[in-house]
Protein backbone atom coordinates (compact mmCIF):
# COMPACT_ATOMS: atom_id res chain seq x y z
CA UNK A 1 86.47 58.03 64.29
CA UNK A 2 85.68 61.70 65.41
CA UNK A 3 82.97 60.46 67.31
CA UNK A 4 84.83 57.69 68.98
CA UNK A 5 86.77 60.18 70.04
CA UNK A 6 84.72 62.71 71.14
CA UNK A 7 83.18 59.62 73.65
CA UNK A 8 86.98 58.90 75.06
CA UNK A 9 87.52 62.75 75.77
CA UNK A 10 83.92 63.07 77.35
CA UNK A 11 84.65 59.79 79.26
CA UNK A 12 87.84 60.99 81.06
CA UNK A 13 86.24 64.16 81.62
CA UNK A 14 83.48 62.48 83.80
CA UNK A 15 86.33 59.97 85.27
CA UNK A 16 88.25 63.54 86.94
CA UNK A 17 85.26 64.95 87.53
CA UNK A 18 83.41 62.12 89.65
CA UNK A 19 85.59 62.54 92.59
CA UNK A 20 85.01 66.42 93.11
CA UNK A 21 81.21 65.27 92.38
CA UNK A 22 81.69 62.30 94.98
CA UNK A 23 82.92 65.08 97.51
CA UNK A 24 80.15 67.60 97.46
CA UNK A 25 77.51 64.89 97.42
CA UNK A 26 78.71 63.33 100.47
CA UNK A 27 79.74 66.46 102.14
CA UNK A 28 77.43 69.08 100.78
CA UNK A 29 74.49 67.62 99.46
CA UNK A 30 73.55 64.77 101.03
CA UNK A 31 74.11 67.36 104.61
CA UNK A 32 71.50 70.17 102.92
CA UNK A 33 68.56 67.21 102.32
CA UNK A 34 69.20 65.65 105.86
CA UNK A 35 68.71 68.93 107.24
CA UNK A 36 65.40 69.25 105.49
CA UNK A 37 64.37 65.83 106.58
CA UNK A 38 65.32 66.46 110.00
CA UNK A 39 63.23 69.80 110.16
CA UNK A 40 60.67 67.74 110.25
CA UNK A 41 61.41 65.02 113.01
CA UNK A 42 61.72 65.30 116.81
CA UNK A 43 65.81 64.51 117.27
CA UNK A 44 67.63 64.68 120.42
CA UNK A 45 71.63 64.83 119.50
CA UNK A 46 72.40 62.71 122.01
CA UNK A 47 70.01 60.39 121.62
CA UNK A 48 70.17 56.84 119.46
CA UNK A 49 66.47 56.54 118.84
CA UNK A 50 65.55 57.39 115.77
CA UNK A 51 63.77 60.75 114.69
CA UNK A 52 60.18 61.13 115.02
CA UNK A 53 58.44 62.91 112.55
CA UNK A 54 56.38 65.48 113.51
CA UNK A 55 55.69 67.31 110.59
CA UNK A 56 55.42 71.31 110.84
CA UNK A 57 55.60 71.58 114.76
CA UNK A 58 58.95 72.61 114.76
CA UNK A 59 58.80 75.02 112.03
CA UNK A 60 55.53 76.68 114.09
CA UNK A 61 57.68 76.56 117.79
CA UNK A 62 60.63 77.94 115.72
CA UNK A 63 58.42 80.72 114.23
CA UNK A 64 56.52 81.49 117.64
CA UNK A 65 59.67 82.02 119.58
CA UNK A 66 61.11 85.05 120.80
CA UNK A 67 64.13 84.20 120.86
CA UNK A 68 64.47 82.96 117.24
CA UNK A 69 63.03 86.95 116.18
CA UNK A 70 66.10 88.17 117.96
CA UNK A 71 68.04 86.24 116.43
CA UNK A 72 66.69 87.46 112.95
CA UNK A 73 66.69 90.75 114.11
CA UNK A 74 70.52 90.15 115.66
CA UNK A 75 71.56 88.90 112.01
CA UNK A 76 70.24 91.47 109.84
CA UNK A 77 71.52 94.63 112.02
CA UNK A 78 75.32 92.78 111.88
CA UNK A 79 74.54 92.09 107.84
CA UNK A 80 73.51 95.82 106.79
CA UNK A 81 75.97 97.62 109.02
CA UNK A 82 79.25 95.15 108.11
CA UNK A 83 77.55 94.73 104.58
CA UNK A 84 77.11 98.25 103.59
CA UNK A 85 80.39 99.22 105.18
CA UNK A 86 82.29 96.96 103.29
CA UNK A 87 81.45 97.48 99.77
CA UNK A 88 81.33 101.26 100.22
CA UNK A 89 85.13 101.19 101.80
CA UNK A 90 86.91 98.68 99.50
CA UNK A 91 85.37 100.48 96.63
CA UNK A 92 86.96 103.87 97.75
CA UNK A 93 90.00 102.35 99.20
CA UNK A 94 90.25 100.03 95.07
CA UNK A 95 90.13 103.26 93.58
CA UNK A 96 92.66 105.19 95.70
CA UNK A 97 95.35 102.51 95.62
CA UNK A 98 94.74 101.96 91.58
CA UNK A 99 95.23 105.17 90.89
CA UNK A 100 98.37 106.00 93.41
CA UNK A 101 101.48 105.68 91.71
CA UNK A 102 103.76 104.59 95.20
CA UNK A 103 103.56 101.90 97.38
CA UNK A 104 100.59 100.83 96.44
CA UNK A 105 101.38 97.08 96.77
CA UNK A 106 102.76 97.78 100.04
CA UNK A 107 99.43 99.05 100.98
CA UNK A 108 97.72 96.48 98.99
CA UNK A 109 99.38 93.89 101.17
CA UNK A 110 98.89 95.31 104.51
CA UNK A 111 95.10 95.87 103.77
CA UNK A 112 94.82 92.05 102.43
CA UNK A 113 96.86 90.74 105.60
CA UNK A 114 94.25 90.03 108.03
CA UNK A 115 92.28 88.00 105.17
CA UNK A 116 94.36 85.06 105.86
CA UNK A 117 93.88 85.18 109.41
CA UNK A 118 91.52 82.53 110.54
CA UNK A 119 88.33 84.44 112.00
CA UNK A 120 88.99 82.55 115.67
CA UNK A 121 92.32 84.49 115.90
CA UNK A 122 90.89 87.72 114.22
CA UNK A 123 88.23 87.79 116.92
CA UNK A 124 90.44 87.18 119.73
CA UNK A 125 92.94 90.20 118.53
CA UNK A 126 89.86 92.25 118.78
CA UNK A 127 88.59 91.13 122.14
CA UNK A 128 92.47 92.01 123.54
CA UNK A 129 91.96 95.36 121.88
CA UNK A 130 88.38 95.90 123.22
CA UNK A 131 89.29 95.21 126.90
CA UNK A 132 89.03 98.08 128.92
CA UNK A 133 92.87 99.00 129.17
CA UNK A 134 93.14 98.12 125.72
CA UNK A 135 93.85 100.70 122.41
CA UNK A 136 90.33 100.91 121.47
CA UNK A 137 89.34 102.87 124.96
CA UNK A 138 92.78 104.70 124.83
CA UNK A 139 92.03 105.90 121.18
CA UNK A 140 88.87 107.03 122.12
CA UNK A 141 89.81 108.77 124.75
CA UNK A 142 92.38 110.27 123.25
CA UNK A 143 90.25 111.89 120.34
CA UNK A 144 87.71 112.91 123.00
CA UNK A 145 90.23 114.01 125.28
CA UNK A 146 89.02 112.50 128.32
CA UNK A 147 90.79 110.09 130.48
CA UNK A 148 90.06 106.99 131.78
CA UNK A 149 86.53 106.35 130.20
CA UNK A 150 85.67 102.54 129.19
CA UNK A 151 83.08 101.93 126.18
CA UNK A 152 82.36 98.94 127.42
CA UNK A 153 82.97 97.46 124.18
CA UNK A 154 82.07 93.65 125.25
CA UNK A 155 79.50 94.87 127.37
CA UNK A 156 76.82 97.23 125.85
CA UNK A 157 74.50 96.69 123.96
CA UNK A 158 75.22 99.07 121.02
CA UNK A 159 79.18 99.03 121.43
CA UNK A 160 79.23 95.24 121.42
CA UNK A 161 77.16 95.28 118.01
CA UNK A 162 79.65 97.57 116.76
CA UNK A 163 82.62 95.66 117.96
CA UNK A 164 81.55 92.40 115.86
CA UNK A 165 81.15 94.85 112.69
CA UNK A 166 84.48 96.14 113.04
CA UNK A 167 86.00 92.81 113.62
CA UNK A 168 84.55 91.79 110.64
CA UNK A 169 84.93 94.57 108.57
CA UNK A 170 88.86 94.74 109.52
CA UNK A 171 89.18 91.01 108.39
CA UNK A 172 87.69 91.51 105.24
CA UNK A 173 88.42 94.90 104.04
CA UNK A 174 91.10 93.88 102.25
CA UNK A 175 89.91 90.75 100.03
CA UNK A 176 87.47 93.10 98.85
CA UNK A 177 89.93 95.91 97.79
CA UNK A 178 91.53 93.12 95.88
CA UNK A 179 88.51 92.08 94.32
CA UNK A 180 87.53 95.69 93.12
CA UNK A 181 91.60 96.49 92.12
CA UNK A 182 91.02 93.16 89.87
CA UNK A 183 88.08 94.60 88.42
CA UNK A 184 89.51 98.63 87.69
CA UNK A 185 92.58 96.54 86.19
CA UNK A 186 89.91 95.11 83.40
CA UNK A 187 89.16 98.58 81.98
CA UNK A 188 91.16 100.18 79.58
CA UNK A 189 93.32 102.80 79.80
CA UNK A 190 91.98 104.17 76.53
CA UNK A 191 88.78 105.16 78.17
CA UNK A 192 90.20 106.85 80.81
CA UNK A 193 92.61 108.96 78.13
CA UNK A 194 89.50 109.32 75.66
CA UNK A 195 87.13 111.12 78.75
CA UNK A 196 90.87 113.07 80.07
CA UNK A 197 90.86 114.91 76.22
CA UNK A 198 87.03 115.16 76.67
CA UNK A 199 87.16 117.38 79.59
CA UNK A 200 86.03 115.39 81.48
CA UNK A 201 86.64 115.87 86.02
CA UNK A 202 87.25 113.32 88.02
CA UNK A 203 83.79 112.83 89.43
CA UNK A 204 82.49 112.13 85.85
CA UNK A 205 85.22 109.50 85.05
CA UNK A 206 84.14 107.71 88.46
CA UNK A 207 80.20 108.03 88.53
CA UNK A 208 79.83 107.86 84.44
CA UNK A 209 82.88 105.50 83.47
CA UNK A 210 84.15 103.62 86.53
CA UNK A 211 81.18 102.76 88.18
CA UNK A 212 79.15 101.40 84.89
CA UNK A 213 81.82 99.00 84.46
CA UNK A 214 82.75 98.09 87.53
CA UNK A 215 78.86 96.59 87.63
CA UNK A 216 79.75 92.63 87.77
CA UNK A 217 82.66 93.27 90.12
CA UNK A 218 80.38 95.24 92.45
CA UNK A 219 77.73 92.47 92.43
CA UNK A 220 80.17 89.38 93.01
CA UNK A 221 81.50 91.73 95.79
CA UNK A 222 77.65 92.54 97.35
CA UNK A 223 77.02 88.67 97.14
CA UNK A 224 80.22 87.66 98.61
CA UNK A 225 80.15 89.96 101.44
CA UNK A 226 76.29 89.64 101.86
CA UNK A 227 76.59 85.89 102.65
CA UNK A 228 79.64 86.09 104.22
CA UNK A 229 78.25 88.67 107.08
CA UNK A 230 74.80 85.92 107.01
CA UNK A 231 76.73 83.27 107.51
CA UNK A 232 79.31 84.73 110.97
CA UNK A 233 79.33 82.64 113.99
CA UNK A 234 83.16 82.59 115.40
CA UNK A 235 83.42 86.17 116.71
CA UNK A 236 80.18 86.22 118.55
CA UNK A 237 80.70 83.05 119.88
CA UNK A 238 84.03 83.48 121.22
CA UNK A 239 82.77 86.85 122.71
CA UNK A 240 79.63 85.34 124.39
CA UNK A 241 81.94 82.51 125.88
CA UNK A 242 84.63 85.42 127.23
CA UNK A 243 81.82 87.03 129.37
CA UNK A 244 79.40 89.15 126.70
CA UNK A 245 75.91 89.00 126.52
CA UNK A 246 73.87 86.68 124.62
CA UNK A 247 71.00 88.46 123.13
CA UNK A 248 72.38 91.80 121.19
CA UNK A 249 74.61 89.31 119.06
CA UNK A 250 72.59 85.73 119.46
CA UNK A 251 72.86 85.66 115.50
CA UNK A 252 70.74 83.01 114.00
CA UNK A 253 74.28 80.18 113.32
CA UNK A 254 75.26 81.43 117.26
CA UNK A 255 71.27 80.14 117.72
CA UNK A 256 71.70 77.18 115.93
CA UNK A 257 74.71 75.70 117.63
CA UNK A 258 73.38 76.46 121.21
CA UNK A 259 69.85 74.99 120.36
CA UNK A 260 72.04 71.66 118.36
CA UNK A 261 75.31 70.99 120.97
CA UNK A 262 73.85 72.36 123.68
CA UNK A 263 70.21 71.83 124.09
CA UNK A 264 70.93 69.40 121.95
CA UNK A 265 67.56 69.93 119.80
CA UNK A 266 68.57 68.88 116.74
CA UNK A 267 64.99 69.16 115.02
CA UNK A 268 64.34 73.20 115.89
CA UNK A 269 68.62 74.03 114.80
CA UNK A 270 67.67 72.16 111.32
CA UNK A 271 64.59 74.40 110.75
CA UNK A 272 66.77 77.54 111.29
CA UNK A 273 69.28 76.27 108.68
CA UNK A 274 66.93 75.76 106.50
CA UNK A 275 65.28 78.83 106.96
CA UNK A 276 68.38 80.74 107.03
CA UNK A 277 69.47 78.73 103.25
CA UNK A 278 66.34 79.63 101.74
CA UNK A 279 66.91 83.19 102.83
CA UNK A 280 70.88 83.31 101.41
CA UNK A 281 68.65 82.18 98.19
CA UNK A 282 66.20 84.45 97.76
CA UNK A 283 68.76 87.52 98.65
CA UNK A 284 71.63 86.35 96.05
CA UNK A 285 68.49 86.04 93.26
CA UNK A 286 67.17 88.95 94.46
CA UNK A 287 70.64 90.70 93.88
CA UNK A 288 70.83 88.98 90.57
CA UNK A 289 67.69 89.95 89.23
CA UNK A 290 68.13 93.34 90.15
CA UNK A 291 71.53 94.05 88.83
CA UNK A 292 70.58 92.17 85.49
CA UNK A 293 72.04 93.67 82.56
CA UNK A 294 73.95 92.89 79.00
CA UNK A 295 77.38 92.14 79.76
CA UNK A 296 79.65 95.24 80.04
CA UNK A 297 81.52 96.25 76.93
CA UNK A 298 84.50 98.41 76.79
């Protein structure tokens, strides 16, 4: 009888899981092994014959291209500036609003605001702001005290790296914070009292208490923001298409759709999906392997 009913309550349990299983196949998995497969073939996107395969000759004119290397190089200069940046910030910022008595939720809320903005309209804020008559020239100019000066924030080569990290690090600042304010929340109080009638200062609670066991929210933070930085496309795309040059922010998705929609090489854009999912891979198990340790225990 037991077992009978073990079988029904394992049987509906498959039955509302097959459509969420359904889903990702179709959507997910089945698009990760075409990819592969398509690596492999000569495929133009426009064309109805079907793809040639061609074994490694893509993955060799993919590798011998400059243009690809820039676009590595591209990626991982917007990845450790944006990356670093934003687990270093929404750790400090977590900490100050836990520990601030009023309006922290106020805060809380205007830091998490521009989370729910969709990147398109995040970027375009930004581009307003990094026109020449907009508040990113007068600000600077203000603190410099000059008058007049433009950055030429969309323009240069350095500036216009450092515009796509801030618009990215202003549009996820604040999801961060949350996550790391979820994690403080976790410890107990007791701790905190127990170091206080210790003697212990500040800077010991937060290197030898706080930080220890804040250890798995700081590494599903570095993950999350790690592959969210690999994976940004819409803000330099939409600031290549308003006038910006290509190659200081040709990251390699901003490669992939210009080499897929619009030299419509669908063989070479696969390869550089691939490569770039492999890479996501190796970095999240590096992560994980490095921050291995016994689970945290208060």
């Amino acid at each position: 009888m037991a077992k009978s009913l073990e079988k029904k309550i394992s049987l509906w349990g498959w039955i509302f899981v097959m459509p969420s299983l359904v889903f990702f196949a179709i959507f997910s998995f089945y698009p990760i092994l075409n990819a592969i497969y398509l690596s492999f073939c000569k495929k133009n996107l426009i064309s109805l014959k079907a793809p040639v395969f061609t074994g490694f000759s893509n993955y060799v004119k993919v590798f011998s291209s400059p243009d690809f290397w820039n676009s590595v190089r591209a990626t991982v200069v917007f990845t450790v500036g944006t990356f670093s940046a934003l687990v270093l910030f929404s750790l400090i910022l977590s900490v100050f609003l836990t520990f601030r008595s009023r309006g922290s939720r106020l805060l809380q809320t205007m830091y998490y605001a521009p989370a729910i903005l969709s990147s398109v309209v995040a970027a375009l804020i930004w581009q307003v702001i990094f026109q020449p008559s907009g508040i990113a020239n007068q600000a600077v100019n203000f603190v410099m005290h000059s008058q007049g000066v433009d950055m030429r924030w969309l323009s240069d080569t350095t500036t216009l790296q450092i515009s796509t990290m801030v618009v990215y690090f202003w549009k996820y600042i604040g999801y961060f914070t949350v996550l790391f304010i979820t994690g403080l929340s976790k410890i107990p109080s007791s701790i905190y009292e127990a170091a206080t009638i210790d003697g212990a200062s500040r800077g010991q609670v937060f290197f030898r208490i706080t930080l220890p066991l804040l250890k798995p929210t700081t590494l599903l933070v570095s993950i999350m923001s790690m592959l969210q930085c690999l994976k940004t496309f819409s803000t330099q795309y939409l600031f290549t298409q308003a006038g910006s040059p290509v190659p200081p922010i040709n990251v390699i998705t901003l490669n992939i759709y210009n080499t897929a929609l619009r030299e419509y090489n669908i063989g070479r854009a696969c390869v550089m999906s691939v490569l770039l999912f492999i890479f996501m891979i190796l970095l999240t198990v590096l992560q994980l392997n490095f921050s291995r340790s016994d689970d945290v225990a208060y």
